[in-house]
C-alpha atoms as a PDB file:
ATOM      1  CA  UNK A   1      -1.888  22.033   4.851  1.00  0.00           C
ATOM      2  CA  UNK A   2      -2.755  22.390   1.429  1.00  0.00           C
ATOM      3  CA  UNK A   3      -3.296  25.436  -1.041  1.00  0.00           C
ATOM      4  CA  UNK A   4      -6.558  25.365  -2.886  1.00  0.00           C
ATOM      5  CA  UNK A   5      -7.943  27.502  -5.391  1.00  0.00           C
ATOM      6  CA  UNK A   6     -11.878  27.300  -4.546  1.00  0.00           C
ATOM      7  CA  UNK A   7     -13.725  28.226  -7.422  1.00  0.00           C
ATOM      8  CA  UNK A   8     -16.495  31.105  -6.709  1.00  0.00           C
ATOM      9  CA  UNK A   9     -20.165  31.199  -8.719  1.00  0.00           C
ATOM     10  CA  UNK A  10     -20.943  34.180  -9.459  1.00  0.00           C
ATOM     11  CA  UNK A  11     -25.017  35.417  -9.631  1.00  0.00           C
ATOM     12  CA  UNK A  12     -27.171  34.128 -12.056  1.00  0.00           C
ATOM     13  CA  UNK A  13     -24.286  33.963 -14.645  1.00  0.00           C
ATOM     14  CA  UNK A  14     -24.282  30.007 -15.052  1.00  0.00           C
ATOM     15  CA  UNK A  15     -20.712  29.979 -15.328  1.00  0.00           C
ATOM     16  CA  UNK A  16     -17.905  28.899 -13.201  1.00  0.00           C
ATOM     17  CA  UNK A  17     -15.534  32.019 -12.739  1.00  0.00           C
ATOM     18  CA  UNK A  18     -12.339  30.799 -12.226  1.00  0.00           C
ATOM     19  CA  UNK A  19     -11.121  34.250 -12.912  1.00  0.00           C
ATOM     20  CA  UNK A  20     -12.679  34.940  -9.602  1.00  0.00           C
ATOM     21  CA  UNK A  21     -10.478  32.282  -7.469  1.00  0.00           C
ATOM     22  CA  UNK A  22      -8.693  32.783  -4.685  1.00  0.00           C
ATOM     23  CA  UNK A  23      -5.558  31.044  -3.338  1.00  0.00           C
ATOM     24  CA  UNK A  24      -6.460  29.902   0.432  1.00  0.00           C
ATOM     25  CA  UNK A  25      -5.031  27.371   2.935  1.00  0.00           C
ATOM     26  CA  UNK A  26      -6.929  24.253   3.626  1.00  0.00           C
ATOM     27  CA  UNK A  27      -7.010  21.649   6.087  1.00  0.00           C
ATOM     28  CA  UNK A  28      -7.944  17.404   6.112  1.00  0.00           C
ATOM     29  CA  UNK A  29     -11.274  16.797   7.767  1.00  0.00           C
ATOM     30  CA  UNK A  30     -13.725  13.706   8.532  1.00  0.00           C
ATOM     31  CA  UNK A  31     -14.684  12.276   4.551  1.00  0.00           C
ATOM     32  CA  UNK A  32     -18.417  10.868   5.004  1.00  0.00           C
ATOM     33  CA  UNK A  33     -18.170   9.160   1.502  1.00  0.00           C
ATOM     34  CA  UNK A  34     -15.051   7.379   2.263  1.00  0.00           C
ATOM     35  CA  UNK A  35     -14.362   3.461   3.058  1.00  0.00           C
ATOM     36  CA  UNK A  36     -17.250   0.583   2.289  1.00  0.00           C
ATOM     37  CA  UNK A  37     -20.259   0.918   5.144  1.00  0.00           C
ATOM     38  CA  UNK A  38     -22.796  -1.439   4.151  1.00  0.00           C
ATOM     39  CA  UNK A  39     -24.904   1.532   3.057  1.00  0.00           C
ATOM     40  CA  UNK A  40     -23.525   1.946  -0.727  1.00  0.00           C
ATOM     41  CA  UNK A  41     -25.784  -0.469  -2.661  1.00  0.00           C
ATOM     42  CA  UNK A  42     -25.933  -1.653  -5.741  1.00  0.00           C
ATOM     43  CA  UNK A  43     -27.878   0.576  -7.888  1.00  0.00           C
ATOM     44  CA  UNK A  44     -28.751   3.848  -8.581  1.00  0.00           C
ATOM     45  CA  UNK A  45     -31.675   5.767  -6.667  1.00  0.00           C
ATOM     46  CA  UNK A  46     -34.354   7.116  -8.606  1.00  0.00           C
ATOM     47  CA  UNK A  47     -33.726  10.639  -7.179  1.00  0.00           C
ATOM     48  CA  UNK A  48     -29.831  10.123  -7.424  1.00  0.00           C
ATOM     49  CA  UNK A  49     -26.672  10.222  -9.740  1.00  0.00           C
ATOM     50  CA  UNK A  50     -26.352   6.982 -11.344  1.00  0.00           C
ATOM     51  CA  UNK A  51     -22.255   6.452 -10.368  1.00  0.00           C
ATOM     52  CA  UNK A  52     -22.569   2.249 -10.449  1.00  0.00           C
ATOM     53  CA  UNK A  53     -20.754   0.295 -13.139  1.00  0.00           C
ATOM     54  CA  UNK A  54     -17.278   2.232 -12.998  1.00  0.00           C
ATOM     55  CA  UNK A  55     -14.084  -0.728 -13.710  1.00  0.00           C
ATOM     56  CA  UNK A  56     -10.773   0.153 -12.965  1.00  0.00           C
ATOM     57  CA  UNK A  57      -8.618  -1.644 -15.601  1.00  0.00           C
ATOM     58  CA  UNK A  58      -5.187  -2.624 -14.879  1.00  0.00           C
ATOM     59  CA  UNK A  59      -2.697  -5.286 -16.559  1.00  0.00           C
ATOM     60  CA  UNK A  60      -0.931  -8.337 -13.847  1.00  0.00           C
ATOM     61  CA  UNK A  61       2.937  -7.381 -14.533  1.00  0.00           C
ATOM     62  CA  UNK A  62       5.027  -5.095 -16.788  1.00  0.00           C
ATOM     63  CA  UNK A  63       4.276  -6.862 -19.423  1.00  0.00           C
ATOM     64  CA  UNK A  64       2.775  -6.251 -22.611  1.00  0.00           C
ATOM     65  CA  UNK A  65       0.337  -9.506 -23.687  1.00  0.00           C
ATOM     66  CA  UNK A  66      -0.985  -9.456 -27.487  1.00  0.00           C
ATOM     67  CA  UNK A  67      -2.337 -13.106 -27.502  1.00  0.00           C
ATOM     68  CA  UNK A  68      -5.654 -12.758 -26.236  1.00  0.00           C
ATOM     69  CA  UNK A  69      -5.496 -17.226 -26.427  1.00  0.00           C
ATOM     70  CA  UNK A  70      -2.979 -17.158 -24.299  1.00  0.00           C
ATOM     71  CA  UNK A  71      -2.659 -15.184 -21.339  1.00  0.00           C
ATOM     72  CA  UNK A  72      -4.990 -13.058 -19.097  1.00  0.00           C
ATOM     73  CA  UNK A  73      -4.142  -9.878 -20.457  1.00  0.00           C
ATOM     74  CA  UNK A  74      -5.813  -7.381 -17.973  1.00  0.00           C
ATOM     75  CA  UNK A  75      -7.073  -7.633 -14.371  1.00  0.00           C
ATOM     76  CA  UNK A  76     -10.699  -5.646 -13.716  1.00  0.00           C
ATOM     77  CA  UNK A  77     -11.641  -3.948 -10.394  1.00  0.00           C
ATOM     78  CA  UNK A  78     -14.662  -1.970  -9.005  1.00  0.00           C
ATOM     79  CA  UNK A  79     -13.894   1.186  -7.796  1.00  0.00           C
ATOM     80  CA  UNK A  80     -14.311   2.324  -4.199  1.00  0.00           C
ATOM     81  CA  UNK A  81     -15.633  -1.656  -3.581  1.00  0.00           C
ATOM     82  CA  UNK A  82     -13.870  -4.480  -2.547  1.00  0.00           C
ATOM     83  CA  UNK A  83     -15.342  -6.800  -4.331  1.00  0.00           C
ATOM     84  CA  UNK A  84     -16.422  -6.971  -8.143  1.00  0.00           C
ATOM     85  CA  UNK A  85     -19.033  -9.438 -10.064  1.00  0.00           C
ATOM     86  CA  UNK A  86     -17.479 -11.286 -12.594  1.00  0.00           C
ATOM     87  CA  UNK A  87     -18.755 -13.362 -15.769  1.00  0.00           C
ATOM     88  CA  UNK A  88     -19.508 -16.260 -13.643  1.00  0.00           C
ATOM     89  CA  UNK A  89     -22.050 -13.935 -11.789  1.00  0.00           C
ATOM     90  CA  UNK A  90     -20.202 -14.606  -9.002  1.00  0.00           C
ATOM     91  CA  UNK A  91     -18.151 -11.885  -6.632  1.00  0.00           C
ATOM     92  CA  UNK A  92     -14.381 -11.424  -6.512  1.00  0.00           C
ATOM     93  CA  UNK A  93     -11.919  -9.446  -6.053  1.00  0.00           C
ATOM     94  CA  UNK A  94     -11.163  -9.001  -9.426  1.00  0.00           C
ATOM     95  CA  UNK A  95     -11.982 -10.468 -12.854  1.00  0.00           C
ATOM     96  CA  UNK A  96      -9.705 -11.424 -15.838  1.00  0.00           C
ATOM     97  CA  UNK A  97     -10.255 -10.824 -19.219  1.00  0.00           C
ATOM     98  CA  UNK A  98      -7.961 -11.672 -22.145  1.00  0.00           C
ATOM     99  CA  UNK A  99      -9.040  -8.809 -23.933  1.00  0.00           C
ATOM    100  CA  UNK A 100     -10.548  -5.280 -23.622  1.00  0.00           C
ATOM    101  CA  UNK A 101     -12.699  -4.603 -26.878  1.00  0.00           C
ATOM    102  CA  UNK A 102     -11.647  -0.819 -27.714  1.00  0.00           C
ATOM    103  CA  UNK A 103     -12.777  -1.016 -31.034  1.00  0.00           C
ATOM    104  CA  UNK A 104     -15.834  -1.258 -29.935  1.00  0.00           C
ATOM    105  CA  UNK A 105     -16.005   2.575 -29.029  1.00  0.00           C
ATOM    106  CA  UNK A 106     -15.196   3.581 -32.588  1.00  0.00           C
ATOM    107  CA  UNK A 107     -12.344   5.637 -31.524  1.00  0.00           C
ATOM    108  CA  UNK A 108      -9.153   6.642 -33.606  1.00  0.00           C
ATOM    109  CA  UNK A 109      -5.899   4.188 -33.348  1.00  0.00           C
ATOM    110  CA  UNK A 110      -4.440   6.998 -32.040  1.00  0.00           C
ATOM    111  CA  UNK A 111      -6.548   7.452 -28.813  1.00  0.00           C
ATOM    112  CA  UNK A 112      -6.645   3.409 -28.063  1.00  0.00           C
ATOM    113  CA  UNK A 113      -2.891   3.498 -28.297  1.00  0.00           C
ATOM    114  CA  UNK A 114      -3.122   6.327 -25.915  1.00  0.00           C
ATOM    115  CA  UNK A 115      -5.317   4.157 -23.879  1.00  0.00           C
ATOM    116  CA  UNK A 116      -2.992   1.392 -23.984  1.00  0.00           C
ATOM    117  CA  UNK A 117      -0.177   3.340 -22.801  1.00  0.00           C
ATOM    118  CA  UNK A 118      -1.825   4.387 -19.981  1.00  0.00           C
ATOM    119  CA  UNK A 119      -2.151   1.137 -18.498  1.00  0.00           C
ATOM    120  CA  UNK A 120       1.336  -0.218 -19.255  1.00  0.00           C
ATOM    121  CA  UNK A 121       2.621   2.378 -17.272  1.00  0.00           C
ATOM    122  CA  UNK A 122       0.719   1.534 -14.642  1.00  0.00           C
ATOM    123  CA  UNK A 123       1.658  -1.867 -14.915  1.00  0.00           C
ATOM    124  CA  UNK A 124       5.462  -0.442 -15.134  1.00  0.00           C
ATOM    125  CA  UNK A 125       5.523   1.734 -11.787  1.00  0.00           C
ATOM    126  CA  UNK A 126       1.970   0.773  -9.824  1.00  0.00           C
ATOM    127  CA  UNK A 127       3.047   3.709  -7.615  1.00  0.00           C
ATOM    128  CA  UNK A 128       1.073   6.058 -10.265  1.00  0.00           C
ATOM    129  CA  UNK A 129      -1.966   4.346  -9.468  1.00  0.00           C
ATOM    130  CA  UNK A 130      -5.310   3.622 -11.095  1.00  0.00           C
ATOM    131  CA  UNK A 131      -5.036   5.052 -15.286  1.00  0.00           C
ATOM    132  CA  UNK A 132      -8.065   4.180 -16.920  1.00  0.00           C
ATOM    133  CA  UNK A 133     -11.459   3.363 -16.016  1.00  0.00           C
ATOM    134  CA  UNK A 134     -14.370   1.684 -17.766  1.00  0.00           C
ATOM    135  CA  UNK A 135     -18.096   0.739 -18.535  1.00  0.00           C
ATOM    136  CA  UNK A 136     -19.148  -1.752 -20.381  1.00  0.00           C
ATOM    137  CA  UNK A 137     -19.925  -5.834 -19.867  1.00  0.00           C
ATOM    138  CA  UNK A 138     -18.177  -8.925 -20.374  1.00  0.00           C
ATOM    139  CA  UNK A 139     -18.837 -10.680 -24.070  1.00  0.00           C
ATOM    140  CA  UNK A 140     -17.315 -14.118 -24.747  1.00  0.00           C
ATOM    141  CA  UNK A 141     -15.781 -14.196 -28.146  1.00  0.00           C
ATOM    142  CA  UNK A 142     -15.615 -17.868 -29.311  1.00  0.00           C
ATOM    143  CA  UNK A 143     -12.426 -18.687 -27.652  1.00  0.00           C
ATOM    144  CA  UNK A 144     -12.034 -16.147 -25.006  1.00  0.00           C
ATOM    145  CA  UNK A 145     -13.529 -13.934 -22.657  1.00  0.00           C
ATOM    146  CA  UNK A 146     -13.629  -9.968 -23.662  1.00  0.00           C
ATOM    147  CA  UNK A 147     -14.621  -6.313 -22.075  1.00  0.00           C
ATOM    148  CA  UNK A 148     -16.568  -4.376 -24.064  1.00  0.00           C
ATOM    149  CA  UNK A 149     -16.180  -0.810 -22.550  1.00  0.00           C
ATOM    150  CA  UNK A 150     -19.126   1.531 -23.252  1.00  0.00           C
ATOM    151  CA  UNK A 151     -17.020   4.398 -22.027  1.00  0.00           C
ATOM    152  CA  UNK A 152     -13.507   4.741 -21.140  1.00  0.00           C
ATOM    153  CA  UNK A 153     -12.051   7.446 -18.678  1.00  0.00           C
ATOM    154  CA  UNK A 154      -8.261   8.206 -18.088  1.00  0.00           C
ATOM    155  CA  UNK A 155      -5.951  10.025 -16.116  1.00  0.00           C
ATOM    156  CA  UNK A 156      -5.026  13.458 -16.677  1.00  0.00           C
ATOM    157  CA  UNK A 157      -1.961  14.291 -13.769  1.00  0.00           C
ATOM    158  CA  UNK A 158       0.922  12.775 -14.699  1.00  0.00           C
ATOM    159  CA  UNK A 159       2.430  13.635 -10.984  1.00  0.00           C
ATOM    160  CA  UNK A 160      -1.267  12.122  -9.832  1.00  0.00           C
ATOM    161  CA  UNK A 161      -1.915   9.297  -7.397  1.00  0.00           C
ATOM    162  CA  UNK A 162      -5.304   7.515  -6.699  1.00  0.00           C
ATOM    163  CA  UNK A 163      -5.317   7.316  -3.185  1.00  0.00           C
ATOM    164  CA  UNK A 164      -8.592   8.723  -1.385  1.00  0.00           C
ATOM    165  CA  UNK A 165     -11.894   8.087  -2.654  1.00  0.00           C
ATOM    166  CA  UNK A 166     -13.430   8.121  -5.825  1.00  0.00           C
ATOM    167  CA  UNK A 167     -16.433  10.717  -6.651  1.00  0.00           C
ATOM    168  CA  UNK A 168     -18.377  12.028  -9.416  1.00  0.00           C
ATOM    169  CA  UNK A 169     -18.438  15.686  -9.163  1.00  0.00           C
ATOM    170  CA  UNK A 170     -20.831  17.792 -10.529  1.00  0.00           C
ATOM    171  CA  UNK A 171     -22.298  21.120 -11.581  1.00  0.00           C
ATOM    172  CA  UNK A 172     -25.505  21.523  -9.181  1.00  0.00           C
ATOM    173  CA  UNK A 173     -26.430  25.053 -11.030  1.00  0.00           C
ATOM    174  CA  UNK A 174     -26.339  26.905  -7.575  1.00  0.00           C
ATOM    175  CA  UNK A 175     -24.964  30.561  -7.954  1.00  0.00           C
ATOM    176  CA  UNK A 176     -23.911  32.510  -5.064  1.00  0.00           C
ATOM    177  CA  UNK A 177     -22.067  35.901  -4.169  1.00  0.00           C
ATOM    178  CA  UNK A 178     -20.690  35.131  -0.883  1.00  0.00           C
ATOM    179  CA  UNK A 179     -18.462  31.679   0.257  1.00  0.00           C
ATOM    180  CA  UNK A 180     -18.998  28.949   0.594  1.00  0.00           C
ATOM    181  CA  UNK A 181     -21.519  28.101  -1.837  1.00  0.00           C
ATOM    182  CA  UNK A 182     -22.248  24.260  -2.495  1.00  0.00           C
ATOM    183  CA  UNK A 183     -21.606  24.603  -6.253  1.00  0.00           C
ATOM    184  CA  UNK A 184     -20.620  20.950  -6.612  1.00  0.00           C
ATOM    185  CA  UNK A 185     -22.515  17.759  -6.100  1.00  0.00           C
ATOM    186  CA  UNK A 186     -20.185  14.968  -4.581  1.00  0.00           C
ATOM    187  CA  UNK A 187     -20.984  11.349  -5.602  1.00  0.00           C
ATOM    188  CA  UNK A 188     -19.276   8.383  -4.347  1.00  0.00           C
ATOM    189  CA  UNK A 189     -18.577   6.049  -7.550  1.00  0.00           C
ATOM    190  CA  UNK A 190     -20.065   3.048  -7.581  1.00  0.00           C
ATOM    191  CA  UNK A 191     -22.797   4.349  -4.188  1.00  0.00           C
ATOM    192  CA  UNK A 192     -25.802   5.935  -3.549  1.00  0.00           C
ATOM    193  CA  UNK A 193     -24.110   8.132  -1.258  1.00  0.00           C
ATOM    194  CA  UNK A 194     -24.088  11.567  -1.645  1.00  0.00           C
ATOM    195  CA  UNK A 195     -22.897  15.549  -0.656  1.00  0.00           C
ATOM    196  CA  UNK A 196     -23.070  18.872  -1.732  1.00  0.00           C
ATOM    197  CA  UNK A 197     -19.490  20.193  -1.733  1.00  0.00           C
ATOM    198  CA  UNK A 198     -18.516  23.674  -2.433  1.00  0.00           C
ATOM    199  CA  UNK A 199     -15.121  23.471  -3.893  1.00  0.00           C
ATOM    200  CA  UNK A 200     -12.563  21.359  -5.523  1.00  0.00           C
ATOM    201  CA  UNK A 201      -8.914  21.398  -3.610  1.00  0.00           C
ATOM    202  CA  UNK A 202      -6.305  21.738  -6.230  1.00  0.00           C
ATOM    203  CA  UNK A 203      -2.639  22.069  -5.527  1.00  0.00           C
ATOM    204  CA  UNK A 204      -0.483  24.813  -7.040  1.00  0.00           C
ATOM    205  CA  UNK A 205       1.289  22.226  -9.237  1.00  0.00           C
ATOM    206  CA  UNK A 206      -1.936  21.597 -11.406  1.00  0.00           C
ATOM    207  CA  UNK A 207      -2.172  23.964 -14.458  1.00  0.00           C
ATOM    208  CA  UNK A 208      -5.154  26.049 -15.250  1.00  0.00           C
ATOM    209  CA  UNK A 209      -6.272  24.777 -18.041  1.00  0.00           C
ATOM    210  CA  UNK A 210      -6.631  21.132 -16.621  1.00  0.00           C
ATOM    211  CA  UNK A 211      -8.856  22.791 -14.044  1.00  0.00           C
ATOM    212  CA  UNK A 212     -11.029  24.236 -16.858  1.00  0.00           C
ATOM    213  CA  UNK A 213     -11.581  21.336 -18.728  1.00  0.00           C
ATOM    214  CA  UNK A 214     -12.414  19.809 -15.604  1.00  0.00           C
ATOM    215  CA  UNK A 215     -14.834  22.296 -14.609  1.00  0.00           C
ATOM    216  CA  UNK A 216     -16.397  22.018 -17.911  1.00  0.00           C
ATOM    217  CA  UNK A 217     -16.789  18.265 -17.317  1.00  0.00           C
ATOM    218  CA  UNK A 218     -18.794  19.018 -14.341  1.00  0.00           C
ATOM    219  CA  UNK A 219     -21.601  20.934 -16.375  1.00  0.00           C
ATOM    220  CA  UNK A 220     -21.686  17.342 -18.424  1.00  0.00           C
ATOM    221  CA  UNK A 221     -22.719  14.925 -16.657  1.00  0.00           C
ATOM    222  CA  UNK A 222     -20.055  15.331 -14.246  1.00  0.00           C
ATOM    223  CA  UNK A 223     -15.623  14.621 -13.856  1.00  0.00           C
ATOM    224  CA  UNK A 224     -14.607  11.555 -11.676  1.00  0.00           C
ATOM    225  CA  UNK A 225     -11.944  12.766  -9.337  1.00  0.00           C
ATOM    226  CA  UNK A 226     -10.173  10.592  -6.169  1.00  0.00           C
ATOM    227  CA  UNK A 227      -9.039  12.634  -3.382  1.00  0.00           C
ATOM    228  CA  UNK A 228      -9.843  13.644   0.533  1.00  0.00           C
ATOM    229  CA  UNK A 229     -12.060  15.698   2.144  1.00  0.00           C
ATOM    230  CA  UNK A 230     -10.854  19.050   3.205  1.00  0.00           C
ATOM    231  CA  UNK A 231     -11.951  21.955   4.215  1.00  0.00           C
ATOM    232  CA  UNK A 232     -11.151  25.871   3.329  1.00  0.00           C
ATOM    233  CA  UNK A 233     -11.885  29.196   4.220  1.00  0.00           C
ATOM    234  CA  UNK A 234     -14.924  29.523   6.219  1.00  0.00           C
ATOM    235  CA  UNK A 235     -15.526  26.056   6.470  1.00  0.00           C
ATOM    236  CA  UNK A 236     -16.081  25.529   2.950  1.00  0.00           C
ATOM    237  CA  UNK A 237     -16.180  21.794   2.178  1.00  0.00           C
ATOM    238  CA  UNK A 238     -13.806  20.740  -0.550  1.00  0.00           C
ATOM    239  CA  UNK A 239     -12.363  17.594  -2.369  1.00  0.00           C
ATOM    240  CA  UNK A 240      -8.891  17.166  -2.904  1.00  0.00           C
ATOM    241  CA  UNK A 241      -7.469  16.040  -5.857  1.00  0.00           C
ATOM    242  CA  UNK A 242      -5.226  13.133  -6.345  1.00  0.00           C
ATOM    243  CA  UNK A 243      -5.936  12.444  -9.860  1.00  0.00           C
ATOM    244  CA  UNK A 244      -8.599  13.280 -12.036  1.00  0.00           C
ATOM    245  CA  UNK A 245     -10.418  11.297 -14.936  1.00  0.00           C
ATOM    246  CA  UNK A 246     -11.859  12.903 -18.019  1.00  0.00           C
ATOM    247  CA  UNK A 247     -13.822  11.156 -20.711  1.00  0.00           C
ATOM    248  CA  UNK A 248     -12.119  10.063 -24.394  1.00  0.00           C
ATOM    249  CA  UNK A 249     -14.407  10.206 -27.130  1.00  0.00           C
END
């Protein structure tokens, strides 16, 4: 058992009031958008959340490779799938790259080094699972093959794991006065499937003000979070979280 704080939307307000949350028990339950079932695709529905493309990037080793000519520096996977199309078009289980092109998102020295980090401790201690994830496509540059991310996501828990599944969560607009309310639209990353969800499951360790920048996140386009189903008070139907991914810009 679990204690969540399930966020409450109150009225026509348009606002998540986390001032309004309330510390309740939870229990695991059935997740419908776990585990591959045939029934994911491969692109977006016209009616639905575009989730496809997401990369988890990780480095082969604790090691720290800065010769892009001579060694495979980082190791790409899809999330949620088992397999992931590579530059040969074909499918694997992963794809190397020699190179991940972060300058390409025109962001400070600071933040790449940040991104960096990230994935050399994963590389250091695997336990702490899955740091950053990407967009982007493969570009060959003259002697070696490249990433070129179009976005980049990494983790915020530093006590987080990345066991579960991997969602998109966000804001549907819905405002209610009583529980549960299914604020939240659940996406499977890298699906087409789908559910309405009325809470997010955090555990007393996280701090507040993660969960508002989170909850921000889901009123833009959405925050990618990996985590079980549970369920709360009234049968609300929650997502755990494990870790959870916010966007650097």
């Amino acid at each position: 058992m679990r204690t969540s704080l399930i966020v409450l939307a109150l009225g026509s307000l348009g606002t998540l009031a986390t001032a309004c949350t309330t510390s309740t028990p939870t229990t695991p339950g059935t997740d419908e958008l776990s585990g591959e079932n045939g029934q994911d695709g491969e692109q977006a529905k016209a009616d639905g959340a575009d989730t496809f493309g997401y990369i988890a990037v990780h480095k082969s080793g604790a090691f720290d490779c800065k010769n892009p000519l001579t060694c495979i520096s980082y190791e790409l996977t899809r999330v949620n799938r088992s397999t992931i199309k590579c530059n040969d078009n074909a499918y694997h289980d992963q794809c190397g790259v020699k190179a991940v092109a972060w300058d390409q998102l025109n962001l400070s020295q600071t933040k790449i080094n940040k991104i960096e980090a990230a994935i050399q401790a994963e590389a250091a201690d695997p336990t702490i699972g899955t740091q950053v994830i990407v967009k982007g496509d493969y570009k060959i540059f003259v002697d070696f093959l490249a990433f070129v991310p179009t976005e980049v996501w990494i983790a915020q828990r530093a006590d987080g794991n990345s066991d579960g599944t991997f969602v998109q969560i966000a804001d549907r607009g819905v405002r209610c006065i009583t529980a549960p309310c299914p604020v939240f639209e659940e996406s499977r990353i890298n699906s087409t499937r789908a559910a309405a969800i009325d809470g997010i499951d955090w555990d007393d360790s996280t701090d507040s003000a993660l969960q508002e920048k989170v909850y921000d996140q889901t009123t833009k386009g959405g925050a990618l979070v990996v985590g079980y189903r549970t369920y709360g008070t009234a049968s609300a139907k929650l997502r755990s979280v494990g870790q959870v991914y916010l966007p650097v810009k």
